[in-house]
Protein backbone atom coordinates (compact mmCIF):
# COMPACT_ATOMS: atom_id res chain seq x y z
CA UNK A 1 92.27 133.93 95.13
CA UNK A 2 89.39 134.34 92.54
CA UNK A 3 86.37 136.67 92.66
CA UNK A 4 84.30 134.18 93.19
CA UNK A 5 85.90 133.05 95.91
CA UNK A 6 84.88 136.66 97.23
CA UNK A 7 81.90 136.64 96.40
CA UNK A 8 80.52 133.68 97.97
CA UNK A 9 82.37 134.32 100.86
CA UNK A 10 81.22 137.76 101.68
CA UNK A 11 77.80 136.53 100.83
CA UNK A 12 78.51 134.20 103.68
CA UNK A 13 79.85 136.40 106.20
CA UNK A 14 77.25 139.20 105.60
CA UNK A 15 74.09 136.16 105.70
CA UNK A 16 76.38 134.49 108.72
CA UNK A 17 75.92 137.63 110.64
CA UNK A 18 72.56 138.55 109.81
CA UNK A 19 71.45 135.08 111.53
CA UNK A 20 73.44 135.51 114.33
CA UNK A 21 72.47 139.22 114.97
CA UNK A 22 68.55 138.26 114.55
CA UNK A 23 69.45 135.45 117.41
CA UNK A 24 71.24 137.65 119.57
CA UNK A 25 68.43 140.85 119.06
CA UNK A 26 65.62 138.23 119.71
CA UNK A 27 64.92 139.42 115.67
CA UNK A 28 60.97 138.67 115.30
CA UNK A 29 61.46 138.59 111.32
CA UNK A 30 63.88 135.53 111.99
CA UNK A 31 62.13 133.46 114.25
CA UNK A 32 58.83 133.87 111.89
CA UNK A 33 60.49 131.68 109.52
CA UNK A 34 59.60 128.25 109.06
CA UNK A 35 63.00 126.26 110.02
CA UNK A 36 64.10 128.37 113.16
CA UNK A 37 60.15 128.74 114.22
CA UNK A 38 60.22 124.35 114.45
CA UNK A 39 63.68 124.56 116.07
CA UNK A 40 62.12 127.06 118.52
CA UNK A 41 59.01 124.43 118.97
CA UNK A 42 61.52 121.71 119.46
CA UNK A 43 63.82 123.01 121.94
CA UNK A 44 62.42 126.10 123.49
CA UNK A 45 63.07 129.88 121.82
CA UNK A 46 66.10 130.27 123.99
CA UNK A 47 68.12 127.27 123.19
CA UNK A 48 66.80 127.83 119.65
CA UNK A 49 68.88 131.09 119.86
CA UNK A 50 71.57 129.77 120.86
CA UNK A 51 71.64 127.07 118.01
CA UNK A 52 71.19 129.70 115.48
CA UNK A 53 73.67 131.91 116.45
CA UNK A 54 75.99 129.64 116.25
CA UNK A 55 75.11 128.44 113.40
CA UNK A 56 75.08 132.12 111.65
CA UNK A 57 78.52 132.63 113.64
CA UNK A 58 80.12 129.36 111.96
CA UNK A 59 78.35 130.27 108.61
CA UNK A 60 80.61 134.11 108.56
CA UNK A 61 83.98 131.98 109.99
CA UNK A 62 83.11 129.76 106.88
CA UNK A 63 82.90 132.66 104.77
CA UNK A 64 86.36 134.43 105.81
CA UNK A 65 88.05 130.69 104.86
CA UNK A 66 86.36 130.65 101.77
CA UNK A 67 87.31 134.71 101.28
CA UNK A 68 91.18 133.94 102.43
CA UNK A 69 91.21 130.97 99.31
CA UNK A 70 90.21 127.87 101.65
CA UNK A 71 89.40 125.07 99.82
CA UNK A 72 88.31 121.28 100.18
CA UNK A 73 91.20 118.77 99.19
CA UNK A 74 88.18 116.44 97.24
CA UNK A 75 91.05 114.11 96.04
């Protein structure tokens, strides 16, 4: 396991969270951003909630891989 590996994947977790904490609190500072403000236009602010916090839930799981020493086989 390298620092890096750390790094980027507490980055992740902490960023992860933040998205899915803003979806589940209804967070006004994260649907006044561009991309999950046209989500919310496309499918409606609840389902847009949804989407995101699973998206921010999947981002911190991603995260803990990357933090445990996960990597892609490329080859």
């Amino acid at each position: 396991m390298q620092t890096l590996d750390l790094l980027v994947g507490t980055v992740a977790v902490v960023l992860g969270l933040a998205i899915a904490g803003g979806a589940a609190i209804d967070g006004a500072w994260l649907m006044s951003l561009a991309k999950p403000r046209m989500l919310a236009d496309a499918l409606g602010k609840p389902a847009a909630r949804v989407v995101l916090g699973l998206v921010g839930l999947a981002c911190a799981a991603l995260g803990v891989a990357i933090a445990a020493g996960w990597r892609v086989n490329w080859g």
